[in-house]
Protein backbone atom coordinates (compact mmCIF):
# COMPACT_ATOMS: atom_id res chain seq x y z
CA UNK A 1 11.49 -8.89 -22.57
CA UNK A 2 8.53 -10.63 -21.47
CA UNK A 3 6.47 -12.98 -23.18
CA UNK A 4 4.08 -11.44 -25.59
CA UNK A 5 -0.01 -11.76 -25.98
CA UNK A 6 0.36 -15.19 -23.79
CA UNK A 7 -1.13 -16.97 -20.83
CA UNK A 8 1.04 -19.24 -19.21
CA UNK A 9 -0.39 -21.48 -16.89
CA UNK A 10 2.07 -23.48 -13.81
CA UNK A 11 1.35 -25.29 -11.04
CA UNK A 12 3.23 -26.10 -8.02
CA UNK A 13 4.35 -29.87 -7.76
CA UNK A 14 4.24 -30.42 -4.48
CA UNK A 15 1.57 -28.32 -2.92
CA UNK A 16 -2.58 -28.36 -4.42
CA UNK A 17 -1.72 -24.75 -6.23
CA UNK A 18 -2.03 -23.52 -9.14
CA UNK A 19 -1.76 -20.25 -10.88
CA UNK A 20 -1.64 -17.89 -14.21
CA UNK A 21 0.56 -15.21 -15.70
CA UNK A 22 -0.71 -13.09 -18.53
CA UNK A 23 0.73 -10.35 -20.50
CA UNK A 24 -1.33 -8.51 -23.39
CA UNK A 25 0.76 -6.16 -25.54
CA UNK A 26 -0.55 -5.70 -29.72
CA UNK A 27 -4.08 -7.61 -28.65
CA UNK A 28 -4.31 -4.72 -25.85
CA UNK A 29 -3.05 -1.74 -27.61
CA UNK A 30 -5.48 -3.03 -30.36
CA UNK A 31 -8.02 -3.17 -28.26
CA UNK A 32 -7.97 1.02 -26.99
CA UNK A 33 -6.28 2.10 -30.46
CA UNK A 34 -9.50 3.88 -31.74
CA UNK A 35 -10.43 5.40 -27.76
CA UNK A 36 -8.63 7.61 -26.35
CA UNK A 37 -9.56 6.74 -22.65
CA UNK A 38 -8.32 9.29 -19.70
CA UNK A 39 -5.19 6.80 -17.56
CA UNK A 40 -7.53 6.30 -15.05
CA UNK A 41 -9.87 4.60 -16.82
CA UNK A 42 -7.58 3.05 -19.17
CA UNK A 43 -5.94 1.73 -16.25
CA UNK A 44 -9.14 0.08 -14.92
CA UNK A 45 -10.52 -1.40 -18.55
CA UNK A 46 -7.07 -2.70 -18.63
CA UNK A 47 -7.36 -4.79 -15.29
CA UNK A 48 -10.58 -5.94 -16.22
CA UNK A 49 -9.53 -7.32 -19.36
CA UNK A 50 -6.62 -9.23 -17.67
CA UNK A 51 -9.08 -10.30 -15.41
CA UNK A 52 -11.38 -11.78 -17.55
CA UNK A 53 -8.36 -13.65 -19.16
CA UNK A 54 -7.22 -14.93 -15.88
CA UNK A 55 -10.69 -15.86 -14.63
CA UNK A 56 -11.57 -17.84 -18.03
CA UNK A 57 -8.64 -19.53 -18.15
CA UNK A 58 -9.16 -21.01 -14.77
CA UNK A 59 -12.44 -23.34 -16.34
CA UNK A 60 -13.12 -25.03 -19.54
CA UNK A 61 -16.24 -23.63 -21.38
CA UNK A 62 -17.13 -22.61 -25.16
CA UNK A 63 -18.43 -19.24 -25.05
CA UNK A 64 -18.14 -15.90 -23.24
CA UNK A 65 -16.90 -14.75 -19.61
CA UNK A 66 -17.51 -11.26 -19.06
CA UNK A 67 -16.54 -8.79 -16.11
CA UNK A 68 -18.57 -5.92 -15.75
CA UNK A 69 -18.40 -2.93 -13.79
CA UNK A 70 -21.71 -1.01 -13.63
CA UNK A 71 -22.43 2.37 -10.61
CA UNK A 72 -23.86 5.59 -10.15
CA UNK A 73 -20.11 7.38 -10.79
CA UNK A 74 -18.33 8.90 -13.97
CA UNK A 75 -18.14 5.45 -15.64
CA UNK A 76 -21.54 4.05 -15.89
CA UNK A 77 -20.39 1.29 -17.52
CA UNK A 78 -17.11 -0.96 -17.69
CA UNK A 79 -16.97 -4.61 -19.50
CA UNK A 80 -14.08 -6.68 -20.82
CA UNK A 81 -15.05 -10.45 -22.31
CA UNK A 82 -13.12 -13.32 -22.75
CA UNK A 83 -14.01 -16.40 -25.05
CA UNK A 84 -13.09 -19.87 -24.47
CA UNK A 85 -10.14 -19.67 -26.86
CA UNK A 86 -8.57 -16.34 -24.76
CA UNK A 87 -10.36 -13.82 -27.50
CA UNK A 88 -10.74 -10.84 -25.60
CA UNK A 89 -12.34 -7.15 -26.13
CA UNK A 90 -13.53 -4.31 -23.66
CA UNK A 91 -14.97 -1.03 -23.50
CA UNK A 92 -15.90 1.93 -20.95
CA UNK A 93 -18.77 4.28 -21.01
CA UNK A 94 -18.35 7.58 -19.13
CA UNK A 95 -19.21 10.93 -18.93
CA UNK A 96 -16.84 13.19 -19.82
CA UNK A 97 -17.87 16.46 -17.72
CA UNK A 98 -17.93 14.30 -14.29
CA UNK A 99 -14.38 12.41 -15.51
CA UNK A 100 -11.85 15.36 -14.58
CA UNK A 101 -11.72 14.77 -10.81
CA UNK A 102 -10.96 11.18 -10.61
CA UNK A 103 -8.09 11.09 -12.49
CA UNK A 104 -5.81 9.64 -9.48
CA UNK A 105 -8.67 8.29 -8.26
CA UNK A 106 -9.62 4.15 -7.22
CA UNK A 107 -12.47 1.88 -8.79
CA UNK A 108 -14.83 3.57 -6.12
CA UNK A 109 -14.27 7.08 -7.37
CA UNK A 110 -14.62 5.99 -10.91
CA UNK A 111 -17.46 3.80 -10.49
CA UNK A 112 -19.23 4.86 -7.54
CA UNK A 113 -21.86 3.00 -5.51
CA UNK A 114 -22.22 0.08 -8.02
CA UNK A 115 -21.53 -3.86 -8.50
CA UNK A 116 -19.08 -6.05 -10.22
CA UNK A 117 -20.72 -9.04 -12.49
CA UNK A 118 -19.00 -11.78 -13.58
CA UNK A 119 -21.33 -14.18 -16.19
CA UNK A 120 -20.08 -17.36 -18.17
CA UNK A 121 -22.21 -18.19 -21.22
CA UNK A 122 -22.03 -21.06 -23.64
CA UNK A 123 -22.11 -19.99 -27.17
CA UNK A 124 -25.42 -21.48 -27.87
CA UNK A 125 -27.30 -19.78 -24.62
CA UNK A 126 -28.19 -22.94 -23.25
CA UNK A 127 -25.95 -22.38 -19.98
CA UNK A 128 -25.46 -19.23 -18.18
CA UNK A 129 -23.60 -18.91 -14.46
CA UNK A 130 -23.74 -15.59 -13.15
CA UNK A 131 -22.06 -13.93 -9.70
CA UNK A 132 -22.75 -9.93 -8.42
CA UNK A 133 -21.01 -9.02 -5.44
CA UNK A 134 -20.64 -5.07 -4.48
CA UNK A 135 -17.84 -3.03 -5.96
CA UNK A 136 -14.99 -2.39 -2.60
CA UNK A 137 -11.53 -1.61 -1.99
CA UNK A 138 -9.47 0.89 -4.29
CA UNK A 139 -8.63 -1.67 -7.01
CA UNK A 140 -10.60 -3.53 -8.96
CA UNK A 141 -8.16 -6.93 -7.09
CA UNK A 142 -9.89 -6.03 -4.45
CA UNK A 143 -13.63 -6.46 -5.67
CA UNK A 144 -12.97 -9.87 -6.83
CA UNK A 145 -11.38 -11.18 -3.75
CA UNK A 146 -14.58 -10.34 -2.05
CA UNK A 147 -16.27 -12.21 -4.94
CA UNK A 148 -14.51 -15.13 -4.90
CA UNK A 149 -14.98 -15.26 -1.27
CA UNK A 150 -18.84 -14.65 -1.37
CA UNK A 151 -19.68 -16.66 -4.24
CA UNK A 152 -17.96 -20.04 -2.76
CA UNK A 153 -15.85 -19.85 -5.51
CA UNK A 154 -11.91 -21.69 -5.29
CA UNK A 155 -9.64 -19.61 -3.10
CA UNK A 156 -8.11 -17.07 -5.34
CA UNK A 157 -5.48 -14.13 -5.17
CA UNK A 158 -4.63 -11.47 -8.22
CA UNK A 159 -2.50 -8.95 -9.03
CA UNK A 160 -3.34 -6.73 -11.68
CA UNK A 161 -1.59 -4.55 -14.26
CA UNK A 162 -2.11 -1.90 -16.97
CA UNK A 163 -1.44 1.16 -19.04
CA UNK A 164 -1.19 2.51 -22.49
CA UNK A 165 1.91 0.03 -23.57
CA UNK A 166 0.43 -2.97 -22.20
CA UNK A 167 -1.38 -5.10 -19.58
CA UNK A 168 -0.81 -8.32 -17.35
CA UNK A 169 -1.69 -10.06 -14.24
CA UNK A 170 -0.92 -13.06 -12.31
CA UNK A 171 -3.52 -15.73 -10.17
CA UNK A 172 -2.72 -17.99 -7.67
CA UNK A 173 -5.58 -20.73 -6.97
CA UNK A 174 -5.55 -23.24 -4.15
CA UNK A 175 -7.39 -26.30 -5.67
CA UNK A 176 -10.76 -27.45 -4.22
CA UNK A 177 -10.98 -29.81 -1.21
CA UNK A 178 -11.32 -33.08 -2.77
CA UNK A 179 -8.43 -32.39 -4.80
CA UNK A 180 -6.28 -31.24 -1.64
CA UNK A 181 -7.54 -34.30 0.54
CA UNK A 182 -6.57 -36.20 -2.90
CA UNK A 183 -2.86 -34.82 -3.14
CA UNK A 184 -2.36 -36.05 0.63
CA UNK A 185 -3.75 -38.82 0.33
CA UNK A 186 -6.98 -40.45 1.91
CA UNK A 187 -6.59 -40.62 5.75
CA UNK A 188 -3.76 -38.36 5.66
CA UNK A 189 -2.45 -36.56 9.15
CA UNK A 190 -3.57 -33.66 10.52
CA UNK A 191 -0.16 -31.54 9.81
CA UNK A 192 0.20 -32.28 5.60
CA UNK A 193 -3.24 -30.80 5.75
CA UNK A 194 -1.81 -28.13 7.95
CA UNK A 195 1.18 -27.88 5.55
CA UNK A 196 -0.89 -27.22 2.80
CA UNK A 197 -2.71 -24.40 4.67
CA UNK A 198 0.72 -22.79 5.19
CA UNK A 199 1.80 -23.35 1.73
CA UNK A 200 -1.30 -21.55 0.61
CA UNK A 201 -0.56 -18.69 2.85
CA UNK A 202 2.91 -18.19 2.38
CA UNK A 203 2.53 -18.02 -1.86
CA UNK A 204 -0.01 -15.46 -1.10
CA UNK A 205 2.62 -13.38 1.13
CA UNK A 206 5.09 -13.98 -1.87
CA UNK A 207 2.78 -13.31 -4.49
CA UNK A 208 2.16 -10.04 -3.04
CA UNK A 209 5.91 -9.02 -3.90
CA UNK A 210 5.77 -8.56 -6.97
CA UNK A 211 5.90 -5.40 -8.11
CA UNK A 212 4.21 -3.62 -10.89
CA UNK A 213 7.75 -3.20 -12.43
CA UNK A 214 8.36 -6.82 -12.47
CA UNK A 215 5.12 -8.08 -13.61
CA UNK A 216 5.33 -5.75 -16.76
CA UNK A 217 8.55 -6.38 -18.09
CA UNK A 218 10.08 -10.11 -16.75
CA UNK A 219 9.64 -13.04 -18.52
CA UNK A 220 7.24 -15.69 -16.99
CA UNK A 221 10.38 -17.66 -16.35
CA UNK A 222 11.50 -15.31 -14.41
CA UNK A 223 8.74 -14.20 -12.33
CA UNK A 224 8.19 -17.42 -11.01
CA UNK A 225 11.97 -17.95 -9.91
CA UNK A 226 11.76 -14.24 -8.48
CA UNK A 227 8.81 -15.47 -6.95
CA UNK A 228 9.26 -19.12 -6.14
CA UNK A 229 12.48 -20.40 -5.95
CA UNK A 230 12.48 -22.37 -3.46
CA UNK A 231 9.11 -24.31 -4.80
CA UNK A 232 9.22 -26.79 -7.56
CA UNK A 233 6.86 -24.99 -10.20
CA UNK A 234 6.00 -26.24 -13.34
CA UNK A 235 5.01 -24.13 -15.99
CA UNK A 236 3.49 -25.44 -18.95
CA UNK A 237 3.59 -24.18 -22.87
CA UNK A 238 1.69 -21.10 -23.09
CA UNK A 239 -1.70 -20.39 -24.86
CA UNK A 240 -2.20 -17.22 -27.40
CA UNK A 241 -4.07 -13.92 -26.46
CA UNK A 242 -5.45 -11.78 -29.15
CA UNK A 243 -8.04 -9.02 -29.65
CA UNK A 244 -11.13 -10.74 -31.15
CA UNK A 245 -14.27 -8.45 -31.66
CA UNK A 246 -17.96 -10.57 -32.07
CA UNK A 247 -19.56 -8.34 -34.03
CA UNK A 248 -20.93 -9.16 -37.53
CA UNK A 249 -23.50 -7.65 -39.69
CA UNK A 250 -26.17 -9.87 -38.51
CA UNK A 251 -26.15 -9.07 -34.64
CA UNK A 252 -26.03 -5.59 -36.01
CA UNK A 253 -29.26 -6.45 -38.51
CA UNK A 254 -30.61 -8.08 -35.46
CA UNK A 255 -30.32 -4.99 -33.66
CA UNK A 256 -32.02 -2.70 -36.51
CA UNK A 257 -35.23 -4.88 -36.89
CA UNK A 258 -35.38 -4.29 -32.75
CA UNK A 259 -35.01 -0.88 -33.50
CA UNK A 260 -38.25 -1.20 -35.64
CA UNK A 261 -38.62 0.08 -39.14
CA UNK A 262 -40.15 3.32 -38.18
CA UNK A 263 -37.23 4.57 -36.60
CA UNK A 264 -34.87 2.63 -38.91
CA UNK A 265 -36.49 4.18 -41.90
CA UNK A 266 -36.73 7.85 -40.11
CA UNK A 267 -32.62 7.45 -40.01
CA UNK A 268 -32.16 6.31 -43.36
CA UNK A 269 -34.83 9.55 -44.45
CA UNK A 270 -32.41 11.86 -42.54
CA UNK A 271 -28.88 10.86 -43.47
CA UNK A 272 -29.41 8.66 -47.12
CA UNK A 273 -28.02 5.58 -45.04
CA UNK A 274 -27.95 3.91 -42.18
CA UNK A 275 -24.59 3.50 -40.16
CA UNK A 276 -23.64 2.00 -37.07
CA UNK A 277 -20.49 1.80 -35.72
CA UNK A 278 -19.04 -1.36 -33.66
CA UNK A 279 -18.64 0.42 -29.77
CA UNK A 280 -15.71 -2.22 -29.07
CA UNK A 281 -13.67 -2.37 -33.16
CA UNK A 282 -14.79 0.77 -34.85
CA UNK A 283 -16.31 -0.73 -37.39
CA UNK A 284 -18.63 0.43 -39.70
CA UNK A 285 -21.90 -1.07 -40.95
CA UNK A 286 -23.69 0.87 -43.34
CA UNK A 287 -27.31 0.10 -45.08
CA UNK A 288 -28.71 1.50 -47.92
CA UNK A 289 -32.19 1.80 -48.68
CA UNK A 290 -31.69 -1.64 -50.76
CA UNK A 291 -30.39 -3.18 -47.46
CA UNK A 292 -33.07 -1.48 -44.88
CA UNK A 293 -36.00 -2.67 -47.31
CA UNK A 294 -34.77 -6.31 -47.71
CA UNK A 295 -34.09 -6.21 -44.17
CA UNK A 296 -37.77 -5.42 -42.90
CA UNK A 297 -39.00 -7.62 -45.87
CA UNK A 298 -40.53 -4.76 -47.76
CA UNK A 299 -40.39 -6.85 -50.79
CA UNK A 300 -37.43 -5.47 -52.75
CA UNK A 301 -34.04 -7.77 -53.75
CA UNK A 302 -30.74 -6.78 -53.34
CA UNK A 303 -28.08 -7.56 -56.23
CA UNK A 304 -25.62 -6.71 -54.24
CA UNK A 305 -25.85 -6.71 -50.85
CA UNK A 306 -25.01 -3.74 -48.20
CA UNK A 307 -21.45 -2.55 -48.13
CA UNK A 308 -19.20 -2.94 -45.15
CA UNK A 309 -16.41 -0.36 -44.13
């Protein structure tokens, strides 16, 4: 069985390469278990996610990477985040009458004319990195390869995996120049350079072996002597995955007062509370009248707070 809600990171000893496997199992199942997305779409959330994972996990940051997929076609929207500390969550909106044709279809069909964002944010706002390249190809691997190679990011190669029991994905990364002129050593010769551009091209060939099969149920272990036996690979202790939502009741407060106290109040008028429900955990916040009039400082206490389901 292979290893569980991990990212294992390795590196190749003898050759400026590096790379990533991932496998999501209970964080990813946790993640869908109150949507009931059609395969299709499933599938593609699923990639993203793994994406994300693989993509944060190739810089050091506190705060937020997030992948998203926004077009014109049946999903309007598609975003997975990762945190620093391999948190993840995701979620697709769609429309449901347009959705029934595309179930065997690619990103295009799902998507539709439309770009892929990736943005890195620090927790406090302060930083904020951000790369758009148009959505191509029939998988969302193929998107990113086109942003990695528009957005002078580190030559980069994935392979992607997902569906209802689980998801994973592997990266290969060629190190920058610096560090490759660095591994040969100043004033090196022409052919170690050119043995590192064949190294680079021949994990890439390899890499694109493994099958779908493989990926989801080997051990890391064993991928990589599948994969690269002949290399000497070091992989290093893995790092935990796990579903981690960001919601609270104060980005949700946040969210009422922007709503404005008009409409907030109209709500609470309507139903005899105010409710709204997390899009990426399901859960429920729910304000009274006590809650709604503290929160627009209308002048009356609370005892006891709003109640949280």
């Amino acid at each position: 069985m292979h290893d569980r809600d991990s990212l294992h990171r390795f590196m190749f000893e003898h050759y400026p390469i590096r790379g990533h496997l991932v496998h999501l199992d209970a964080s990813w199942r946790a993640l869908i278990e109150h949507r009931e997305y059609p395969d299709a779409i499933r599938t593609t959330l699923g990639e993203a996610v793994v994406a994300s994972l693989l993509l944060a996990a190739t810089i050091k940051f506190e705060g937020v990477l997030s992948l998203q997929l926004q077009g014109a076609g049946p999903v309007h929207l598609l975003l997975a985040q990762c945190t620093g500390g391999l948190g993840v969550r995701g979620l697709a909106r769609y429309r449901e009458d347009d959705i029934s044709g595309t179930a065997a279809g690619g990103i295009a069909d799902l998507i539709g004319a439309g770009n892929l964002t990736v943005t890195v944010e620090s927790d406090d706002g302060s930083q904020r990195y951000q790369g758009i390249v148009p959505i191509t190809g029939e998988r969302l691997a193929d998107s990113l390869q086109i942003y990695f190679e528009n957005s002078e990011q580190l030559p980069t190669r994935l392979w992607l995996y997902a569906d209802e029991r689980g998801a994973a994905g592997m990266l290969l990364q060629r190190l920058p120049g610096e560090g490759i002129r660095g591994w040969a050593g100043a004033g090196a010769p022409a052919a170690d350079l050119a043995a590192i551009d064949d190294a680079w091209r021949r994990v890439q060939l390899i890499g694109a072996t493994l099958t779908a099969d493989e990926l989801r149920t080997l051990a890391d272990a064993q991928i990589l002597h599948r994969l690269f036996n002949e290399d000497d690979v070091r992989l290093f202790e893995p790092a935990p995955v796990y579903f981690r939502c960001r919601c609270s009741r104060e980005r949700v407060s946040g969210m009422l007062l922007g709503l404005g106290e008009a409409e907030t109040r109209s709500i609470l008028d309507e139903r005899g509370e105010v409710e709204v429900r997390c899009d990426f955990c399901n859960r429920a916040y729910v304000f009274d009248a006590v809650d709604v009039a503290q929160l627009f400082n209308a002048g009356v206490a609370s005892d006891a707070g709003g109640s949280l389901h």
